[in-house]
PDB file of N, CA and C in Angstrom:
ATOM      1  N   UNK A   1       0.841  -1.177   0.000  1.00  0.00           N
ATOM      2  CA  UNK A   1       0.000   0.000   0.000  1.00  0.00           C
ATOM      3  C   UNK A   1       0.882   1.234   0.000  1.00  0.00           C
ATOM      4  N   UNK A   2       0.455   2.311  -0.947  1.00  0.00           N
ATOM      5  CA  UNK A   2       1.375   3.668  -0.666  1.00  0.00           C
ATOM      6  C   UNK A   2       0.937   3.849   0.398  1.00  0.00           C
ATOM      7  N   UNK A   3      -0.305   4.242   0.587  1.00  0.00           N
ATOM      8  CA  UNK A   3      -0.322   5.160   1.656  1.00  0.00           C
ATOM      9  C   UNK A   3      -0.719   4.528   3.193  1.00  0.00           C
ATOM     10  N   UNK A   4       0.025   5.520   4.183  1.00  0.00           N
ATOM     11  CA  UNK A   4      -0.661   4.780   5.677  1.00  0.00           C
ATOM     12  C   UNK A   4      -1.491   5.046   6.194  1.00  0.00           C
ATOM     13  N   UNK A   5      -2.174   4.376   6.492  1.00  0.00           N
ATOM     14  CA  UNK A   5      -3.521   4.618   7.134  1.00  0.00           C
ATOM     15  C   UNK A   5      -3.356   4.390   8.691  1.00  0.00           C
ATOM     16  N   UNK A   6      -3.871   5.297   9.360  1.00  0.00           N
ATOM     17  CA  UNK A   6      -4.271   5.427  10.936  1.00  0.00           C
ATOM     18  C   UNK A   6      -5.132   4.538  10.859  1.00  0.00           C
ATOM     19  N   UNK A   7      -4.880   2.893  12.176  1.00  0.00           N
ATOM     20  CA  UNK A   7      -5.754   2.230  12.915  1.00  0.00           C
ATOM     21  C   UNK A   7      -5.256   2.368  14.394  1.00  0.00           C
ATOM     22  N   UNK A   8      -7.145   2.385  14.700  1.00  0.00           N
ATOM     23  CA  UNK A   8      -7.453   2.554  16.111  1.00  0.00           C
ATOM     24  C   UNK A   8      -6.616   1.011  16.664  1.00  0.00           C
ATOM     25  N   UNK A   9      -6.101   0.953  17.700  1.00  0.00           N
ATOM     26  CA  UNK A   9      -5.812  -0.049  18.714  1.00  0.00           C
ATOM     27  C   UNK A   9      -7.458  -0.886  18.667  1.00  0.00           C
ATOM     28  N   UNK A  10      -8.105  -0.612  19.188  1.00  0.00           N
ATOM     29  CA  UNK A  10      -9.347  -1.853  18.875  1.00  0.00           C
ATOM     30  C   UNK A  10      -9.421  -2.639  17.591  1.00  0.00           C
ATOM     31  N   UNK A  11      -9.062  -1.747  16.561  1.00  0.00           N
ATOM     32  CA  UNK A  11      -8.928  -2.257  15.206  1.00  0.00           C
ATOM     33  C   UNK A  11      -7.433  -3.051  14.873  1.00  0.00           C
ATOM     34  N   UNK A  12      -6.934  -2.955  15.381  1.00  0.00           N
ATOM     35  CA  UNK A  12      -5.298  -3.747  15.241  1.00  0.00           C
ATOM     36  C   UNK A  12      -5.370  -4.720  14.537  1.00  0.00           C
ATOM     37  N   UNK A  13      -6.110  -5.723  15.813  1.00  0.00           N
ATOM     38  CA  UNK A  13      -5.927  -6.889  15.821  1.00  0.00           C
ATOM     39  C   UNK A  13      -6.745  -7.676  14.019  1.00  0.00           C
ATOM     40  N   UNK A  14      -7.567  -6.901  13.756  1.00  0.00           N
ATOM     41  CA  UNK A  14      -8.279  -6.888  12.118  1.00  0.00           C
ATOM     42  C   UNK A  14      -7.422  -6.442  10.978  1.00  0.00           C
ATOM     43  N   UNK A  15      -6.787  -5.170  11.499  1.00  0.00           N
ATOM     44  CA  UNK A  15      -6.505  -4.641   9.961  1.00  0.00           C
ATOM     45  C   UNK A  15      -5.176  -5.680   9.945  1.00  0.00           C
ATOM     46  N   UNK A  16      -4.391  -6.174  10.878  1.00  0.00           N
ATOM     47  CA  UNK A  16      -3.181  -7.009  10.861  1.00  0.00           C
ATOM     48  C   UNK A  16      -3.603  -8.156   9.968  1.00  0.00           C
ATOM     49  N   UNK A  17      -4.586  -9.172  10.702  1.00  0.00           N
ATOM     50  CA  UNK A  17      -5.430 -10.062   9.731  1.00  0.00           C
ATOM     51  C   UNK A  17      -5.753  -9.965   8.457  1.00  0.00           C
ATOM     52  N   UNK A  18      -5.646  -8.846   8.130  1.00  0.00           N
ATOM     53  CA  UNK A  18      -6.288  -8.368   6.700  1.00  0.00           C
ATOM     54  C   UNK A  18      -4.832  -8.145   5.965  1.00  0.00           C
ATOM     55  N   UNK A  19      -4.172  -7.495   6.276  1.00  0.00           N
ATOM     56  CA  UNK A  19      -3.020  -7.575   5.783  1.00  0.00           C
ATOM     57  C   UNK A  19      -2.623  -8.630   5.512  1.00  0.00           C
ATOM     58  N   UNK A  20      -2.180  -9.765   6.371  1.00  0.00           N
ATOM     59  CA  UNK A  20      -1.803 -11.229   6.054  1.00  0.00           C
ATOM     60  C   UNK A  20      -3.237 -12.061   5.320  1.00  0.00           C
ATOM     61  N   UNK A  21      -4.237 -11.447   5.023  1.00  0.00           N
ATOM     62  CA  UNK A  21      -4.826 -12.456   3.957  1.00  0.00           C
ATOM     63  C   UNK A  21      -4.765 -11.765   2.768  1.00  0.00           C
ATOM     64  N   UNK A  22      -4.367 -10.495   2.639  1.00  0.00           N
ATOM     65  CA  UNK A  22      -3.793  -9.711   1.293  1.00  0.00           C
ATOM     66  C   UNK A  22      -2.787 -10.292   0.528  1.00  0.00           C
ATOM     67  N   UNK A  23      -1.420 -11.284   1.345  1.00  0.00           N
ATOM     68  CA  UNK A  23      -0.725 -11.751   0.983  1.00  0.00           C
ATOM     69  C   UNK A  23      -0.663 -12.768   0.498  1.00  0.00           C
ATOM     70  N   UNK A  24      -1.911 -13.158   0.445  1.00  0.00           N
ATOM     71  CA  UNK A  24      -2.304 -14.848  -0.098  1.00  0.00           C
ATOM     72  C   UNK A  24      -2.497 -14.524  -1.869  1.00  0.00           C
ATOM     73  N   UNK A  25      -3.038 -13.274  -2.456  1.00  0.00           N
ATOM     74  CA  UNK A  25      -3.379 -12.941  -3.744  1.00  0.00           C
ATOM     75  C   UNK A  25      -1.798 -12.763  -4.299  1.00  0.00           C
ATOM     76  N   UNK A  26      -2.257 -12.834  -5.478  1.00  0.00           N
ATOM     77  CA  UNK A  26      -0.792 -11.917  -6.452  1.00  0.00           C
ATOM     78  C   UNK A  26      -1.228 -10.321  -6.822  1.00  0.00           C
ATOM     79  N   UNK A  27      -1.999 -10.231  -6.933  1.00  0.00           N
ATOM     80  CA  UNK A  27      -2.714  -9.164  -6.966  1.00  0.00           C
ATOM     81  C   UNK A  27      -3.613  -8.618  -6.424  1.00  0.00           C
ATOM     82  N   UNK A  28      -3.190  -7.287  -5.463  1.00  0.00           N
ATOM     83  CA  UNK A  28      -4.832  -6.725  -5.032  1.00  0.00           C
ATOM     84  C   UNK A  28      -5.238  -4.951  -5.071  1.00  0.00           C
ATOM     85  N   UNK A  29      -6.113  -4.530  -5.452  1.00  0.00           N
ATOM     86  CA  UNK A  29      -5.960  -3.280  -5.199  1.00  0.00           C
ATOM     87  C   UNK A  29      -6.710  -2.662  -4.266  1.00  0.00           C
ATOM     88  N   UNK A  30      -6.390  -1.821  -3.576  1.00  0.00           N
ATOM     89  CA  UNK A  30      -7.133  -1.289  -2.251  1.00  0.00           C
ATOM     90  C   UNK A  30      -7.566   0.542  -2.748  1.00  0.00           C
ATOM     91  N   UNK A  31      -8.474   0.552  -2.794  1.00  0.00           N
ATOM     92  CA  UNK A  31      -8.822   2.214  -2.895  1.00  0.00           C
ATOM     93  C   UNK A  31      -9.706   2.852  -1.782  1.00  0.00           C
ATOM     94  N   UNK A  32      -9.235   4.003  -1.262  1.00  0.00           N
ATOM     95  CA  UNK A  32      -9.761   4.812  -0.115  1.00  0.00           C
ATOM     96  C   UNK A  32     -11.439   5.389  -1.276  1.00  0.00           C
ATOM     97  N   UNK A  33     -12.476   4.432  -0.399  1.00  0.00           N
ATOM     98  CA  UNK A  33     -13.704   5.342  -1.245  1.00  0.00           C
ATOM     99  C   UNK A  33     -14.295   6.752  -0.311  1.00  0.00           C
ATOM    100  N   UNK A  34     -14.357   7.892  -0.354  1.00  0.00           N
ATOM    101  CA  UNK A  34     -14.754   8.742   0.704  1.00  0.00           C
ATOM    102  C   UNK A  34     -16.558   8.498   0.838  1.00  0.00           C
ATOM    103  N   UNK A  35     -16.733   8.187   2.481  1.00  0.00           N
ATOM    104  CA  UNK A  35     -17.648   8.108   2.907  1.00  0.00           C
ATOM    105  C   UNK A  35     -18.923   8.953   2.005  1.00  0.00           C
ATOM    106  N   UNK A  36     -18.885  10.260   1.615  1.00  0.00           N
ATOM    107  CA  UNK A  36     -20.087  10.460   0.594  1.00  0.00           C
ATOM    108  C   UNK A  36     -20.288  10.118  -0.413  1.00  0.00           C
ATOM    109  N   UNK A  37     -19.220   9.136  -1.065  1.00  0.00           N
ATOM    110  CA  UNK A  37     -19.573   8.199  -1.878  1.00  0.00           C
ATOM    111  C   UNK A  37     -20.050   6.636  -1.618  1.00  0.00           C
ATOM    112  N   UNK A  38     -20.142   6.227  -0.374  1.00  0.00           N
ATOM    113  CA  UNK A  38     -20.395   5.155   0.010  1.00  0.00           C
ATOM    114  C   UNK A  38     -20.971   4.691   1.273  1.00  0.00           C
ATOM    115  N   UNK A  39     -22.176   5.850   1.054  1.00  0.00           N
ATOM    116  CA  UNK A  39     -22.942   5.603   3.068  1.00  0.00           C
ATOM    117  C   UNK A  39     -23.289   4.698   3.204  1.00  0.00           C
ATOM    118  N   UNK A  40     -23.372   3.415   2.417  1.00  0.00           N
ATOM    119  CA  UNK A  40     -24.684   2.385   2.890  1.00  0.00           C
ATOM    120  C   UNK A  40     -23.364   1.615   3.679  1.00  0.00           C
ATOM    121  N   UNK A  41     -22.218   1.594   2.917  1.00  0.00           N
ATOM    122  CA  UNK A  41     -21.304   0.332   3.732  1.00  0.00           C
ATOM    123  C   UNK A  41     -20.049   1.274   4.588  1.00  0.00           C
ATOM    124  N   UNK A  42     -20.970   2.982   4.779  1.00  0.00           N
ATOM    125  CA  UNK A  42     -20.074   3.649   5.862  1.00  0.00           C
ATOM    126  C   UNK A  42     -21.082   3.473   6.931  1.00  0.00           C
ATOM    127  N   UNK A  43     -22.131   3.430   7.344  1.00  0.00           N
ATOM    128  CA  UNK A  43     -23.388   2.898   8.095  1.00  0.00           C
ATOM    129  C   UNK A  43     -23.261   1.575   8.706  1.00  0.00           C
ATOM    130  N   UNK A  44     -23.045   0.561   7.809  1.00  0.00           N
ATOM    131  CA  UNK A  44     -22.718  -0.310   8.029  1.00  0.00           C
ATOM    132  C   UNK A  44     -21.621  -0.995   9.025  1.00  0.00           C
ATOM    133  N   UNK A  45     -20.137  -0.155   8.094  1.00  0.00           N
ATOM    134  CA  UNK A  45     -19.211  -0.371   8.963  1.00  0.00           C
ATOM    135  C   UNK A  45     -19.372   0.344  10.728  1.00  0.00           C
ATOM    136  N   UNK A  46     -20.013   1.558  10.736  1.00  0.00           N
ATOM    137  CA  UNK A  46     -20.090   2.268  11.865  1.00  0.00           C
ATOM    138  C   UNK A  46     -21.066   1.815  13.097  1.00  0.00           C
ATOM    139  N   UNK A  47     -22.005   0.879  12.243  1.00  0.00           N
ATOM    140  CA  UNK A  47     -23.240   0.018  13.339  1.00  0.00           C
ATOM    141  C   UNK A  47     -22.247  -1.203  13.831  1.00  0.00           C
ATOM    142  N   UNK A  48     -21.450  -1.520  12.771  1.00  0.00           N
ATOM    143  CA  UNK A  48     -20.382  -3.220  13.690  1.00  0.00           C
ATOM    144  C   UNK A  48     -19.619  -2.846  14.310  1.00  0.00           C
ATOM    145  N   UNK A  49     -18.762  -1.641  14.184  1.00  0.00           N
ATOM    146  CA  UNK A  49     -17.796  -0.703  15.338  1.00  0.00           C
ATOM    147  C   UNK A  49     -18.914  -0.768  16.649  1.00  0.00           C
ATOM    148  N   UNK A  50     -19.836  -0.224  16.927  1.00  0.00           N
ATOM    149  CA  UNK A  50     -21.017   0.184  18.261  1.00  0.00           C
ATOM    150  C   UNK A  50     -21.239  -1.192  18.463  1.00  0.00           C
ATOM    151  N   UNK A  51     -21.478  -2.199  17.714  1.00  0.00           N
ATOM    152  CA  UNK A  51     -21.642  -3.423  18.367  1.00  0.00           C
ATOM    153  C   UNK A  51     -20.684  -4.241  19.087  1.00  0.00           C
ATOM    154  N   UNK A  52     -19.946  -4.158  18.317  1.00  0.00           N
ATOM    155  CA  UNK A  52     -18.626  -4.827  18.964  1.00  0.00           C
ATOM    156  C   UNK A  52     -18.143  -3.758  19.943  1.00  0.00           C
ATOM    157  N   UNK A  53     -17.849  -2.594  19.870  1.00  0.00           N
ATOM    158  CA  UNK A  53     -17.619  -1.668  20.965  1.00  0.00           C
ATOM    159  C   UNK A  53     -18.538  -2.131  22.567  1.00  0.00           C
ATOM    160  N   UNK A  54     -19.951  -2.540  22.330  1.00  0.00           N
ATOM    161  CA  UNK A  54     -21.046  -2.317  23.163  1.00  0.00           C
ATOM    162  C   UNK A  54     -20.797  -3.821  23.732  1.00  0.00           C
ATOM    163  N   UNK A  55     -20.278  -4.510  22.971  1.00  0.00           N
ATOM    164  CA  UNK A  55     -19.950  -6.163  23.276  1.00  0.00           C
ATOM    165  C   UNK A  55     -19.263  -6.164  24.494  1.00  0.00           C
ATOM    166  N   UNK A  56     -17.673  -5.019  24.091  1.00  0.00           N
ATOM    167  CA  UNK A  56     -16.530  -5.136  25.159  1.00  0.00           C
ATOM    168  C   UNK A  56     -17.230  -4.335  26.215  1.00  0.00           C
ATOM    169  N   UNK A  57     -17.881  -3.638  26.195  1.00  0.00           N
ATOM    170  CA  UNK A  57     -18.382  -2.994  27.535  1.00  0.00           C
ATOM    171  C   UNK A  57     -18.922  -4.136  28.284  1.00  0.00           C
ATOM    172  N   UNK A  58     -19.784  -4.739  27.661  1.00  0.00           N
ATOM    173  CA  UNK A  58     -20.705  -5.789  28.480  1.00  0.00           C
ATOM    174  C   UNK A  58     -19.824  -6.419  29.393  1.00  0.00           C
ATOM    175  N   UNK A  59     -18.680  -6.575  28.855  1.00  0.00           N
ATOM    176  CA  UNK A  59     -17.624  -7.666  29.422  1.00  0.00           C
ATOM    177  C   UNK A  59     -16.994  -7.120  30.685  1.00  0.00           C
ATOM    178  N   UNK A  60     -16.691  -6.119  30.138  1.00  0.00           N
ATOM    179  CA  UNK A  60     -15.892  -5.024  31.213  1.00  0.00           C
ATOM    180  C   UNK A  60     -17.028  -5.173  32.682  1.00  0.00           C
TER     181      UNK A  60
END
């Protein structure tokens, strides 16, 4: 990837995972889509962040 992207510490442990299954392709391309081009799966992503966020509370 050129560019670096800021992950949250909650997110680590995913975007690491994701990285090592990137490495399984010969080819992949990754493009930054900006959120007003893509609310349904920026909604999306932002309701599984609160869930899983709301998960670790429970625990706590």
């Amino acid at each position: 990837m050129k560019d670096v992207w800021k992950v949250g510490r909650e997110l680590l442990p995913w975007y690491k995972k994701a990285k090592a299954l990137m490495n399984g392709f010969r080819f992949i391309e990754m493009r930054k889509i900006p959120r007003s081009q893509n609310r349904v799966a920026h909604r999306a992503a932002k309701a599984a962040y609160y869930e899983a966020r709301l998960g670790q509370l429970k625990k706590e």
